[in-house]
PDB file of N, CA and C in Angstrom:
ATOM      1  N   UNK A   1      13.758   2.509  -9.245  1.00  0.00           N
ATOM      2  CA  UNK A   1      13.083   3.686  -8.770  1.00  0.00           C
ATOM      3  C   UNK A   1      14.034   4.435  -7.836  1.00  0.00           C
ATOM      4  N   UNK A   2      13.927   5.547  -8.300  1.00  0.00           N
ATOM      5  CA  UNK A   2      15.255   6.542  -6.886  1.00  0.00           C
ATOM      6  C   UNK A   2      14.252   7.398  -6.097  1.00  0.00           C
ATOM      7  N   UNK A   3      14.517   7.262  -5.405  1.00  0.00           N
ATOM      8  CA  UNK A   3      13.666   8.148  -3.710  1.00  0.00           C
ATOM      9  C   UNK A   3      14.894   9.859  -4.233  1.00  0.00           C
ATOM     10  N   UNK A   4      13.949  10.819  -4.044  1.00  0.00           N
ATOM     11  CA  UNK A   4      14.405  12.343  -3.908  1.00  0.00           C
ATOM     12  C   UNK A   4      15.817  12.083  -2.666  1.00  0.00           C
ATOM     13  N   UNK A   5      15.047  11.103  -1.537  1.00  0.00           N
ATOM     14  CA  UNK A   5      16.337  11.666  -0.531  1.00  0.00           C
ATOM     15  C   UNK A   5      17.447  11.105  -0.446  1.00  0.00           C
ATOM     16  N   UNK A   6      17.788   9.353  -1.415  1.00  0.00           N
ATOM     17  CA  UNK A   6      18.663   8.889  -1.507  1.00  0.00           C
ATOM     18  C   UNK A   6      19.195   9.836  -2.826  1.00  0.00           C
ATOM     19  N   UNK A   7      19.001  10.412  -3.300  1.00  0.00           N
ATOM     20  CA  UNK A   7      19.853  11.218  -4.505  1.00  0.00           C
ATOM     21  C   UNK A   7      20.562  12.275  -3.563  1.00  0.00           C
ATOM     22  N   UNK A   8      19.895  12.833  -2.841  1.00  0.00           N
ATOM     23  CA  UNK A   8      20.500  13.761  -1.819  1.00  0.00           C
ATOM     24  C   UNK A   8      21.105  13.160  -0.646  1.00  0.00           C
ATOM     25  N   UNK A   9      21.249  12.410  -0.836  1.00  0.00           N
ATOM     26  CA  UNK A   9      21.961  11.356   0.559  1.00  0.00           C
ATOM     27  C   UNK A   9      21.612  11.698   1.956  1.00  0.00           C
ATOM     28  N   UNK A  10      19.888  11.834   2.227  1.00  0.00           N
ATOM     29  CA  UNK A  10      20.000  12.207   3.347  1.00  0.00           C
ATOM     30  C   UNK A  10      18.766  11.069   3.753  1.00  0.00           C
ATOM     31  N   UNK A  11      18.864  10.597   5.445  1.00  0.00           N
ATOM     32  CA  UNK A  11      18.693   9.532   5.826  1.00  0.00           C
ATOM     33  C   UNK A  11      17.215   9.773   6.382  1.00  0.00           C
ATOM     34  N   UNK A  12      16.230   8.309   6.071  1.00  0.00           N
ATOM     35  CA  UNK A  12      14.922   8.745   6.541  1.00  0.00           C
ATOM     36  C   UNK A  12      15.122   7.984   8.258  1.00  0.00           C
ATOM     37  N   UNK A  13      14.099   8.892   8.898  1.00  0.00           N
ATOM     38  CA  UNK A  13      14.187   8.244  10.261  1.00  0.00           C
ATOM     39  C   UNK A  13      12.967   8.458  10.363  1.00  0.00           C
ATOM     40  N   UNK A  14      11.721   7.467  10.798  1.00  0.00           N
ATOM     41  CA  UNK A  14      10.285   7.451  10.699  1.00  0.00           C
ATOM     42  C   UNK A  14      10.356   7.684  11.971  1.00  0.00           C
ATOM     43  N   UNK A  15       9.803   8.908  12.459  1.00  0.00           N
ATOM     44  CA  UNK A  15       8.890   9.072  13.577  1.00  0.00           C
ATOM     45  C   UNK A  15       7.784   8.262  13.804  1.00  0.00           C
ATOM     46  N   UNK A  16       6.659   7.734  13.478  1.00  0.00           N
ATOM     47  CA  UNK A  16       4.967   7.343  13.598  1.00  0.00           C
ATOM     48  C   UNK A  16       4.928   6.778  11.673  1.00  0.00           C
ATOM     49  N   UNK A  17       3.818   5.508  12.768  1.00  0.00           N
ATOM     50  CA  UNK A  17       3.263   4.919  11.172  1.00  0.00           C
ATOM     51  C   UNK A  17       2.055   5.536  11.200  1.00  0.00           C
ATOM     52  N   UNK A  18       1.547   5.492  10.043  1.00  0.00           N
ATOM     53  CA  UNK A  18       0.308   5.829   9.666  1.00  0.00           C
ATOM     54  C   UNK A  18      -0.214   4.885   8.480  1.00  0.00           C
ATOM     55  N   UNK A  19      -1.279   4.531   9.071  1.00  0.00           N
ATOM     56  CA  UNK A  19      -2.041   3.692   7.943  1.00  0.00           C
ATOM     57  C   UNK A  19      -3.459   4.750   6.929  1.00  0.00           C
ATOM     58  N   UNK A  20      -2.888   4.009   6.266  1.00  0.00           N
ATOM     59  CA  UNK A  20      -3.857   3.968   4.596  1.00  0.00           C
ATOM     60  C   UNK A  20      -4.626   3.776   4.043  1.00  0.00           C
ATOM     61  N   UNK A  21      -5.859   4.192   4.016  1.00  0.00           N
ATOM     62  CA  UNK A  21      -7.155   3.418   3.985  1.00  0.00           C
ATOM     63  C   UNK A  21      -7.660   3.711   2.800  1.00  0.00           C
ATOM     64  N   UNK A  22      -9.060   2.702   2.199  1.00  0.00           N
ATOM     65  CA  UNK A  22      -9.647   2.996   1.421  1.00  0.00           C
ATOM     66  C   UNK A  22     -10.799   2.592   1.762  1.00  0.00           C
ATOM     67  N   UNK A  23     -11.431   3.585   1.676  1.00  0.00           N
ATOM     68  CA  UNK A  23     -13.682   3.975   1.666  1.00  0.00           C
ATOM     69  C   UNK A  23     -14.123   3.925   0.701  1.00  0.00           C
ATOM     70  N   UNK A  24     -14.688   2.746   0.412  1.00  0.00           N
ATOM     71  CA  UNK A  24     -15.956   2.417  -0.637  1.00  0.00           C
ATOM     72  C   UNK A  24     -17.056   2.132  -0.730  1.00  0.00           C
ATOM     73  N   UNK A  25     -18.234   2.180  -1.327  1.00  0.00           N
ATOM     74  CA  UNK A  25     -19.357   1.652  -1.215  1.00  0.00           C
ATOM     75  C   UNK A  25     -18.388  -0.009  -2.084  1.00  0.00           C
ATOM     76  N   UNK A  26     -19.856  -0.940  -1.704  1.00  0.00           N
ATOM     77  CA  UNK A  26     -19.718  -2.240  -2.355  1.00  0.00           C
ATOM     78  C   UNK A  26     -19.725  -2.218  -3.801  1.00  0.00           C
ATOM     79  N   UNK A  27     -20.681  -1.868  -4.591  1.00  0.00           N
ATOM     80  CA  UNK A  27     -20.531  -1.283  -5.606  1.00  0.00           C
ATOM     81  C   UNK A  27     -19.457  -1.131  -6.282  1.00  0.00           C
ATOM     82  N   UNK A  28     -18.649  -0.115  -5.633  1.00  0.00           N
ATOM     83  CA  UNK A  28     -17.555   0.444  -5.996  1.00  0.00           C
ATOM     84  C   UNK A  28     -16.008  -0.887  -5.901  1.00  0.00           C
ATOM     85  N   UNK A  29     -16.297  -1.203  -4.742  1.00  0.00           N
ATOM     86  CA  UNK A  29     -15.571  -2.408  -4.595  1.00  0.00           C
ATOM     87  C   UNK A  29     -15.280  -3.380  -5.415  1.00  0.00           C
ATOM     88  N   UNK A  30     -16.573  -3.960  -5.642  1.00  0.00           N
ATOM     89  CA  UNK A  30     -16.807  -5.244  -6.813  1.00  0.00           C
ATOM     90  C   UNK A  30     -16.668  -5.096  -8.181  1.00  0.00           C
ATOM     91  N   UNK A  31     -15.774  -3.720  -8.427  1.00  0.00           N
ATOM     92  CA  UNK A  31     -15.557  -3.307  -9.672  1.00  0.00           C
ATOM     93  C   UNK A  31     -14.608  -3.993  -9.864  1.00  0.00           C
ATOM     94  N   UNK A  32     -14.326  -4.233 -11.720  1.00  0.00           N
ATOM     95  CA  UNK A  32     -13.378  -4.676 -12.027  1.00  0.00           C
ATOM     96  C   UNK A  32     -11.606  -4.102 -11.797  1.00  0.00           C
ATOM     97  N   UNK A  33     -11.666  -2.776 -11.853  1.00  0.00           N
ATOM     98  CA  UNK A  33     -10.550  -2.129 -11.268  1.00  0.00           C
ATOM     99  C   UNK A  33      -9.811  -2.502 -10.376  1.00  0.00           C
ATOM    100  N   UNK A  34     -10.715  -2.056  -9.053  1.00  0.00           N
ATOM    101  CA  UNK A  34     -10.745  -2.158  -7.780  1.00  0.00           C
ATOM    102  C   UNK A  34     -10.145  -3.526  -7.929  1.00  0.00           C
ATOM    103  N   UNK A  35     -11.155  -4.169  -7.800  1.00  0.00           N
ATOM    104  CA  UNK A  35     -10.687  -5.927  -7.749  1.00  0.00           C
ATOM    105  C   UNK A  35      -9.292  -6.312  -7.648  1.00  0.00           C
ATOM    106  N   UNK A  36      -8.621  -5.892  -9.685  1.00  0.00           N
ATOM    107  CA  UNK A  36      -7.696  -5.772  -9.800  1.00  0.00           C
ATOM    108  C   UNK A  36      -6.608  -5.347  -8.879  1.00  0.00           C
ATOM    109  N   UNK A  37      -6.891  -4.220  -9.031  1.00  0.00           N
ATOM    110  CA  UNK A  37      -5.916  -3.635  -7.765  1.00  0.00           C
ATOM    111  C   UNK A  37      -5.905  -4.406  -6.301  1.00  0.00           C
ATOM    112  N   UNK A  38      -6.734  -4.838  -5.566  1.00  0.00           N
ATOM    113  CA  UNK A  38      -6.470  -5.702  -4.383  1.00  0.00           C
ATOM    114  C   UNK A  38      -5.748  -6.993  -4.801  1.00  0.00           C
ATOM    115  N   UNK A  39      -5.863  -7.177  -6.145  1.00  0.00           N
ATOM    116  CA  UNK A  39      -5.154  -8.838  -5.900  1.00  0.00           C
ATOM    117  C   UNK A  39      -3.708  -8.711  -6.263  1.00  0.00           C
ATOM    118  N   UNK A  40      -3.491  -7.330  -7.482  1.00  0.00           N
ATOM    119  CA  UNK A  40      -2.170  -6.935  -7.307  1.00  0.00           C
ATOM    120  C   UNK A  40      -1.336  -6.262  -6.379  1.00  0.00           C
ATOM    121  N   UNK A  41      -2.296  -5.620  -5.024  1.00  0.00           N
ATOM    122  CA  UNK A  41      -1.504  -5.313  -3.977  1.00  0.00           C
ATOM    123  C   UNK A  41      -0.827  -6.341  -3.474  1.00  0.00           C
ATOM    124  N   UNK A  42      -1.475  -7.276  -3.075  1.00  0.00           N
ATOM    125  CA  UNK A  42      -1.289  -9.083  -2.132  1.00  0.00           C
ATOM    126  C   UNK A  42      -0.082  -9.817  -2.727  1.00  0.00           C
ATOM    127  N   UNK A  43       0.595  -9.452  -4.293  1.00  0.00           N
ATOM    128  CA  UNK A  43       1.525 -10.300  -4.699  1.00  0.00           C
ATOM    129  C   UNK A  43       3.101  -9.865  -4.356  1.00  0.00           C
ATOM    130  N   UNK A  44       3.656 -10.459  -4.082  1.00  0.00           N
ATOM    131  CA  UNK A  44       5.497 -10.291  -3.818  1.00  0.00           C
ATOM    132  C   UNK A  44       5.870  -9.142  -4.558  1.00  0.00           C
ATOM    133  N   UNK A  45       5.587  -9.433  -6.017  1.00  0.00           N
ATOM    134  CA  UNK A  45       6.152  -8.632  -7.194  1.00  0.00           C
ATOM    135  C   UNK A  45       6.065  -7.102  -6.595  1.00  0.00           C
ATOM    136  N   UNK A  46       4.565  -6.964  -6.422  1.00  0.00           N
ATOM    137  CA  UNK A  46       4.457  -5.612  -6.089  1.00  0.00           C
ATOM    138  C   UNK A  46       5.323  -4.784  -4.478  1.00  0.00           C
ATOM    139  N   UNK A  47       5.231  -5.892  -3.511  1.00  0.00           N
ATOM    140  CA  UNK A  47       5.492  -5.647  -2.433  1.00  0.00           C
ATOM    141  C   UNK A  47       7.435  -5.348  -2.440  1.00  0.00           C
ATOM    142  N   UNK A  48       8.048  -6.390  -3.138  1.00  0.00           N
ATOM    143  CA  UNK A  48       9.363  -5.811  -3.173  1.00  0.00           C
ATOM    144  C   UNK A  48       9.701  -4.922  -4.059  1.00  0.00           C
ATOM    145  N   UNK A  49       8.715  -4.236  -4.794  1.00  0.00           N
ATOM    146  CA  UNK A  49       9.088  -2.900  -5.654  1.00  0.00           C
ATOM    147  C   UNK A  49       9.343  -1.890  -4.818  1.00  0.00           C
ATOM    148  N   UNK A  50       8.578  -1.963  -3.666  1.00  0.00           N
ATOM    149  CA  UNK A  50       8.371  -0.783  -2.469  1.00  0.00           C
ATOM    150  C   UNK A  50       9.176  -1.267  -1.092  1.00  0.00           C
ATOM    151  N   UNK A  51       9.479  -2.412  -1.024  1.00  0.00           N
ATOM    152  CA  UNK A  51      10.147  -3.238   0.091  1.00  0.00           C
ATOM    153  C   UNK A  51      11.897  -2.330   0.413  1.00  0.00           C
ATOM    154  N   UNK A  52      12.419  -2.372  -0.558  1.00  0.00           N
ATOM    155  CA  UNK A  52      13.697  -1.299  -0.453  1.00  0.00           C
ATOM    156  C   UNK A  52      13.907  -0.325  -0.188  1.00  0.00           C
ATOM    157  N   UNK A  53      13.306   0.286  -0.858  1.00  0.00           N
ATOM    158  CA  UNK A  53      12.433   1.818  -0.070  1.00  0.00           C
ATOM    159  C   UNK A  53      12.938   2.017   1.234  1.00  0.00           C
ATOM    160  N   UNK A  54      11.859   1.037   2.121  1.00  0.00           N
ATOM    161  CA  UNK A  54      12.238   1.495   3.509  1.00  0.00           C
ATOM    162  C   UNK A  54      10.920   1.840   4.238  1.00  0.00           C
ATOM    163  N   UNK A  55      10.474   1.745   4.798  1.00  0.00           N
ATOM    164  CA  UNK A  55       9.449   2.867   5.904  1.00  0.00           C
ATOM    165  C   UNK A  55       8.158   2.313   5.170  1.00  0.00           C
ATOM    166  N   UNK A  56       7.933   1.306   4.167  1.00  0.00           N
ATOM    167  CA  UNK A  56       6.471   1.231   4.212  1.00  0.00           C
ATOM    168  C   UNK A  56       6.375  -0.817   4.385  1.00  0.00           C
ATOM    169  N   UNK A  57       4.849  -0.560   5.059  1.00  0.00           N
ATOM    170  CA  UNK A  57       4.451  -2.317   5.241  1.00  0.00           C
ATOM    171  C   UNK A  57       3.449  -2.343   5.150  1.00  0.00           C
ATOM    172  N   UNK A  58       3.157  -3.609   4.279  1.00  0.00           N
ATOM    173  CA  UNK A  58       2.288  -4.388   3.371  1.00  0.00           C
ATOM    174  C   UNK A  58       1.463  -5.338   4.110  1.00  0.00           C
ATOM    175  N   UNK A  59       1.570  -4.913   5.974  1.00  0.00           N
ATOM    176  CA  UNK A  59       0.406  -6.058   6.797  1.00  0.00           C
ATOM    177  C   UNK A  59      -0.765  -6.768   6.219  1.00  0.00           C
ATOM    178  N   UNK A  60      -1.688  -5.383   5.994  1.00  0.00           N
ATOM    179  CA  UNK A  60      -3.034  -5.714   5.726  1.00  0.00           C
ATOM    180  C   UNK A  60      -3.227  -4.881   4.356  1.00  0.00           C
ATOM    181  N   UNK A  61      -2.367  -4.772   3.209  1.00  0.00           N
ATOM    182  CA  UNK A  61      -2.915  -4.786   2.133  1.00  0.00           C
ATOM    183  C   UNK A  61      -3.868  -5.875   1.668  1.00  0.00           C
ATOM    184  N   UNK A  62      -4.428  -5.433   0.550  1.00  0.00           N
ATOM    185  CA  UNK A  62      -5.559  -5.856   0.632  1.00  0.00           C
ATOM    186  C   UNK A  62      -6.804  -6.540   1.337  1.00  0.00           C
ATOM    187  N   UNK A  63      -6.866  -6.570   2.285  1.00  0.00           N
ATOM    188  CA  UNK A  63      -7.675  -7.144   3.952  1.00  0.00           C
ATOM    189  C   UNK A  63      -8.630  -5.956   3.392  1.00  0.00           C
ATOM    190  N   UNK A  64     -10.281  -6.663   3.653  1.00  0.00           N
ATOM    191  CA  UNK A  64     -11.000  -6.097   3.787  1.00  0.00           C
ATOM    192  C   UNK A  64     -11.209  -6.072   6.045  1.00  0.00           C
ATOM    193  N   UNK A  65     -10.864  -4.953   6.319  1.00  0.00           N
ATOM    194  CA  UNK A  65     -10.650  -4.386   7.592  1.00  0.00           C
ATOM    195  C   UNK A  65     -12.138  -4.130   8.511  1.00  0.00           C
ATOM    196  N   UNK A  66     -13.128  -4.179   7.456  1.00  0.00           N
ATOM    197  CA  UNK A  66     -14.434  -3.514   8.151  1.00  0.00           C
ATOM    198  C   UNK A  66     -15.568  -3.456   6.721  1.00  0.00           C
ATOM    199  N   UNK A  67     -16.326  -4.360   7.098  1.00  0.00           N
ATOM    200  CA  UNK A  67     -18.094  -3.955   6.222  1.00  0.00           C
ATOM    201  C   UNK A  67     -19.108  -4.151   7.009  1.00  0.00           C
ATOM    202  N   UNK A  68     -19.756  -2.915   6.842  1.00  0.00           N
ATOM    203  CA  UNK A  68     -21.511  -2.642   7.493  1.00  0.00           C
ATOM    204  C   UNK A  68     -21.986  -3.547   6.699  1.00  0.00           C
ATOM    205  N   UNK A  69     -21.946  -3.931   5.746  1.00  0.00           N
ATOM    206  CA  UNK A  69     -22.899  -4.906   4.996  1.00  0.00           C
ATOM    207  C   UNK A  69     -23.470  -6.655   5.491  1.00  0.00           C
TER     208      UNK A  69
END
């Protein structure tokens, strides 16, 4: 995968993190998709696709963070 700014050779310098959220009903959650997708966030494979990159972290992927339920 090539980043726009390593083709242009110019250097990222992160000011502020910002986190990423996702709002669901339960419903929506316990879908098969969804599902999917949380258990493929949580694996290595995925995490060092984006790990080189630079500037992003994988703390609390997939962590359910908060339910009213």
């Amino acid at each position: 995968m090539v980043v726009v700014s390593q083709i242009m050779d110019l250097h990222f310098i992160p000011i502020i993190r910002e986190n990423i959220d996702m709002v669901m009903g339960q419903s929506t959650f316990f879908s098969k998709g969804i599902q999917t997708l949380m258990q493929v966030s949580i694996t290595p494979c995925f995490r060092e696709r984006f790990e080189h990159l630079g500037g992003y972290g994988f703390e609390d992927s997939g962590k359910i963070l908060y339910s009213n339920s």
